[in-house]
N, C-alpha and C. Protein backbone atom coordinates (compact mmCIF):
# COMPACT_ATOMS: atom_id res chain seq x y z
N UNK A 1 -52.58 12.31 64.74
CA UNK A 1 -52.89 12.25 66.15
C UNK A 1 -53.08 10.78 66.54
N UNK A 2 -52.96 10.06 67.65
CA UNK A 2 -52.60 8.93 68.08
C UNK A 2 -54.34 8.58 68.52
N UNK A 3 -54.25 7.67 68.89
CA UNK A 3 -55.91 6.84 69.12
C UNK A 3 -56.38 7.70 70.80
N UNK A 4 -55.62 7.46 71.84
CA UNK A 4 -56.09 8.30 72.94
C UNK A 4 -56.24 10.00 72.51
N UNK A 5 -55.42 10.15 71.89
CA UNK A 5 -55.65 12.01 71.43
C UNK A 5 -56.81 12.02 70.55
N UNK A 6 -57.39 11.36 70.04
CA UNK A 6 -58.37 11.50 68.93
C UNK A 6 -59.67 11.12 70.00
N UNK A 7 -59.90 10.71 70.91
CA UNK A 7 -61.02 10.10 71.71
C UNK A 7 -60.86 11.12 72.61
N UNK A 8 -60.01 11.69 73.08
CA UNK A 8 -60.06 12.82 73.60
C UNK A 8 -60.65 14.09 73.69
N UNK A 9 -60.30 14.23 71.99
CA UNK A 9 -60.69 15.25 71.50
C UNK A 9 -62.12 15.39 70.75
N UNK A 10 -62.36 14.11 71.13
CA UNK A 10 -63.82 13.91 70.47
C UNK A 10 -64.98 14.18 71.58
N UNK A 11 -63.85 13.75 72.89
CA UNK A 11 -64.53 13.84 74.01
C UNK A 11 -64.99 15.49 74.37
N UNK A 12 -63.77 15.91 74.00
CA UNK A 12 -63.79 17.24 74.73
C UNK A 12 -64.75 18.12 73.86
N UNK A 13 -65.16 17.93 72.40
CA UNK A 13 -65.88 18.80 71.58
C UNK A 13 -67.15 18.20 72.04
N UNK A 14 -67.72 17.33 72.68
CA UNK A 14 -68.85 17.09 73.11
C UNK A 14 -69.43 17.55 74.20
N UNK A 15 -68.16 17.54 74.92
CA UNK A 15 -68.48 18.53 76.41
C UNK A 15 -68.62 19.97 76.24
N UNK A 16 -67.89 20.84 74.91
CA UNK A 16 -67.94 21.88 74.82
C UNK A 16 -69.47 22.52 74.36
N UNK A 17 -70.07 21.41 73.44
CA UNK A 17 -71.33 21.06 72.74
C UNK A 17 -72.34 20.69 73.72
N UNK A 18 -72.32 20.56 75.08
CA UNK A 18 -72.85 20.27 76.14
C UNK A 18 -74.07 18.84 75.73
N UNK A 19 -73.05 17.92 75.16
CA UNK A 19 -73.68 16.61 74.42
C UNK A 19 -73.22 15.68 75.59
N UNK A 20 -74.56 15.02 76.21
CA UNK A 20 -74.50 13.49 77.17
C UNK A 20 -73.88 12.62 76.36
N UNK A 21 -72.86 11.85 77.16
CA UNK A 21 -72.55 10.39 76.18
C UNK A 21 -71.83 9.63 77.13
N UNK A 22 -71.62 8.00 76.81
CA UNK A 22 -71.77 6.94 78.00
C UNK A 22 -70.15 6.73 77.49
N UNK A 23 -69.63 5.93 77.87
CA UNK A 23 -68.49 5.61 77.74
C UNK A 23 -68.34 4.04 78.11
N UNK A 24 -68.09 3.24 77.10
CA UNK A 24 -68.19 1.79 77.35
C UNK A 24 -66.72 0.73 77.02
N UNK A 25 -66.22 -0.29 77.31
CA UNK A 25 -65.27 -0.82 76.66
C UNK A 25 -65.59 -2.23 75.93
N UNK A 26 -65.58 -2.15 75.02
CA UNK A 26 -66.04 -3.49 73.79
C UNK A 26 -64.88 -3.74 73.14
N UNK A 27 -65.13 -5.34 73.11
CA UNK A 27 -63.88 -6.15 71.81
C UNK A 27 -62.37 -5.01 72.06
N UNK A 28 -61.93 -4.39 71.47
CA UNK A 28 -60.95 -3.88 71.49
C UNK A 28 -60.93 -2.08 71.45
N UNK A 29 -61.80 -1.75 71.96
CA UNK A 29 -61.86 -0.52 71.78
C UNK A 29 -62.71 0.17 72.60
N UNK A 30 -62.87 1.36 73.19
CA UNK A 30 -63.15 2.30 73.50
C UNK A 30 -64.53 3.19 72.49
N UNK A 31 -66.32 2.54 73.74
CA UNK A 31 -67.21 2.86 72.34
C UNK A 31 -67.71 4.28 73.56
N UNK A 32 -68.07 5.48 72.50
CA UNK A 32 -68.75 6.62 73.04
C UNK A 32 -70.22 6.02 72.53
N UNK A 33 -71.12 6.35 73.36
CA UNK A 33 -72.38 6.34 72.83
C UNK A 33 -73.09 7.65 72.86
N UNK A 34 -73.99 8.15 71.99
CA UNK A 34 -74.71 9.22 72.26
C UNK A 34 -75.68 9.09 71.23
N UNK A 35 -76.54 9.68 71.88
CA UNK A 35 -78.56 9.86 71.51
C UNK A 35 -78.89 11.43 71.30
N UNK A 36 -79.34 11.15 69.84
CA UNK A 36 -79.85 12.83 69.66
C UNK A 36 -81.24 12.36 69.78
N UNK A 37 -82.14 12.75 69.23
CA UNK A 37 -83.55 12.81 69.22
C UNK A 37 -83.84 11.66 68.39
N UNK A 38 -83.51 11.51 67.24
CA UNK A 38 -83.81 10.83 66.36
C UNK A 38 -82.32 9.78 66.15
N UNK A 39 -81.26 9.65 66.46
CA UNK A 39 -80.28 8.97 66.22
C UNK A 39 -79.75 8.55 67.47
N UNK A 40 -79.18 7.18 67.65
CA UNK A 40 -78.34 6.65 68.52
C UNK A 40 -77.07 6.28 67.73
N UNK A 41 -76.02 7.01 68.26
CA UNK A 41 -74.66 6.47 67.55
C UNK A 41 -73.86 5.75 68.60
N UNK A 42 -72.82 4.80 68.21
CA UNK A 42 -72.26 4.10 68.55
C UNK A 42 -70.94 4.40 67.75
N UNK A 43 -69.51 4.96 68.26
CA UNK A 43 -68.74 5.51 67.77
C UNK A 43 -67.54 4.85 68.53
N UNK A 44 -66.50 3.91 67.66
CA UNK A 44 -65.67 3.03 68.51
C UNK A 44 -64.29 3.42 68.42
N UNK A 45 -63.64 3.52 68.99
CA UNK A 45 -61.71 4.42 68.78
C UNK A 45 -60.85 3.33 68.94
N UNK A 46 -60.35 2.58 68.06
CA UNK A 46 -59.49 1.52 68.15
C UNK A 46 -58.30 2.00 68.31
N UNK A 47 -57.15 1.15 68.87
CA UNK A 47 -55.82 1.58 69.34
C UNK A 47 -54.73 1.92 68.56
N UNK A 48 -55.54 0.86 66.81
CA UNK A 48 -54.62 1.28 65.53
C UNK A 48 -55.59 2.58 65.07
N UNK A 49 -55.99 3.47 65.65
CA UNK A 49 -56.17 4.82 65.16
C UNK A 49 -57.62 4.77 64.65
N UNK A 50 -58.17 3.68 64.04
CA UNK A 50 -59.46 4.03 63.17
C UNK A 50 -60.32 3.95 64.18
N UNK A 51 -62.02 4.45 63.13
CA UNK A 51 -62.57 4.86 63.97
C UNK A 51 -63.73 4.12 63.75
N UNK A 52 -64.17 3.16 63.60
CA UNK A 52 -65.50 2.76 63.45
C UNK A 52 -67.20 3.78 63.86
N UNK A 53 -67.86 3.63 63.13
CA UNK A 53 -69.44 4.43 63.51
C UNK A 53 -70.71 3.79 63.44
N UNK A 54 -71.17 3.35 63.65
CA UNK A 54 -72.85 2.83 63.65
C UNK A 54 -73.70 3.70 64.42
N UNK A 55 -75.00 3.77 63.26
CA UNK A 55 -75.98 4.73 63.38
C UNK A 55 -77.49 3.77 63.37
N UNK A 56 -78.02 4.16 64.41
CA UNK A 56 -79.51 3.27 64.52
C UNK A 56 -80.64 4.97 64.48
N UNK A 57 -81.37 4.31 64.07
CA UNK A 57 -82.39 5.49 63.75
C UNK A 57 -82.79 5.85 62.46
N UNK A 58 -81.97 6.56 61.55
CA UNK A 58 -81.90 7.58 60.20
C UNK A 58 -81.33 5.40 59.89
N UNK A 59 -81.49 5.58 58.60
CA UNK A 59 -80.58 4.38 58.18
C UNK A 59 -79.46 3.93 58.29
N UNK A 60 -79.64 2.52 59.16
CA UNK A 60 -78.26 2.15 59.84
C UNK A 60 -77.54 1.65 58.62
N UNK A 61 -76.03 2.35 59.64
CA UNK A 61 -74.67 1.92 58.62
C UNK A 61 -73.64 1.61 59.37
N UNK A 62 -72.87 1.03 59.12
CA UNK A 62 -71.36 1.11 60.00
C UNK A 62 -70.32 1.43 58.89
N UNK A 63 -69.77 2.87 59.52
CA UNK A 63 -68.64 3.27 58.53
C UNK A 63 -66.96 3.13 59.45
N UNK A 64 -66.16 3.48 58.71
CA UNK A 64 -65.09 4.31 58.94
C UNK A 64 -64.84 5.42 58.48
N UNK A 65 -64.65 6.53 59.82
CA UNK A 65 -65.02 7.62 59.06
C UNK A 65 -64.03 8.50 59.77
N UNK A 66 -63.70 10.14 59.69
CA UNK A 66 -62.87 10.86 59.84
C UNK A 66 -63.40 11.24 61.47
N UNK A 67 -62.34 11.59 62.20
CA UNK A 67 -62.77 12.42 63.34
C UNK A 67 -63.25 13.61 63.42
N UNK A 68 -63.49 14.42 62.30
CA UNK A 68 -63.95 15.81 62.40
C UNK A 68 -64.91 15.46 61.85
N UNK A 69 -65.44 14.52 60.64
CA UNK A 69 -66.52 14.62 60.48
C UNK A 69 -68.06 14.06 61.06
N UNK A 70 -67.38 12.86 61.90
CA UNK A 70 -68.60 12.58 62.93
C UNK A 70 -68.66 13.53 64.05
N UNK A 71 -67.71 13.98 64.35
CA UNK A 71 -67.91 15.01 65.49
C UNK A 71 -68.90 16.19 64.81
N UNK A 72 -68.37 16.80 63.70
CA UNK A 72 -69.72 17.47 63.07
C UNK A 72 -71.24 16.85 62.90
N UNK A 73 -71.38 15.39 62.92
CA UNK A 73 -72.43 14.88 62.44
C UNK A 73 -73.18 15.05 63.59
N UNK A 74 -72.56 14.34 64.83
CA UNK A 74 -73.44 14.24 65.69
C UNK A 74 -73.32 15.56 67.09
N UNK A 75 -72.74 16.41 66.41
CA UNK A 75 -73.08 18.11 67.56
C UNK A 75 -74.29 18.65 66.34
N UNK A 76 -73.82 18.24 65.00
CA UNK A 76 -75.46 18.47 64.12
C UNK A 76 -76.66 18.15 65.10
N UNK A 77 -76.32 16.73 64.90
CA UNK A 77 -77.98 16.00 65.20
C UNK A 77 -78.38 15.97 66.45
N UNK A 78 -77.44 16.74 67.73
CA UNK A 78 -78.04 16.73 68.93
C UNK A 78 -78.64 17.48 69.47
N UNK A 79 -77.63 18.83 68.60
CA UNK A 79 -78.32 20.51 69.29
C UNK A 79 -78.92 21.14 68.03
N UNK A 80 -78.99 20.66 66.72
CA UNK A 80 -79.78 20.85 65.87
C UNK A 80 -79.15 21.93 65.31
């Protein structure tokens, strides 16, 4: 799937998840932000496909990570 289809679809499982999130444009990419209770993520969709993640709260990290699996992480940590 291409970089707009993947932000898309990340978008759209959040709306389905009835999850708030900001929408910002940084350095080269397209950042979602969203706040569960205990976590603020920062989740960035670059145009060559990857996906950058930073997590403040639980112990910060910045990964590269899969699109299904942060989308699982953070519909986890919002609606519990």
């Amino acid at each position: 799937m291409n970089a707009p289809g993947q932000l898309l679809q990340f978008l759209s499982e959040l709306q389905d998840a009835k999850i708030q999130f900001d929408l910002k444009c940084v350095r080269d990419a397209i950042m979602v932000t969203v706040v569960s209770p205990s976590t603020y993520y920062e989740i960035e969709f670059f145009a060559d496909g990857h996906i950058a993640v930073e997590t403040f709260g639980s112990p910060s990290t910045v990964m590269t990570t899969a699109l299904k699996e942060i989308t699982d992480r953070v519909v986890l940590s919002v609606n519990g």
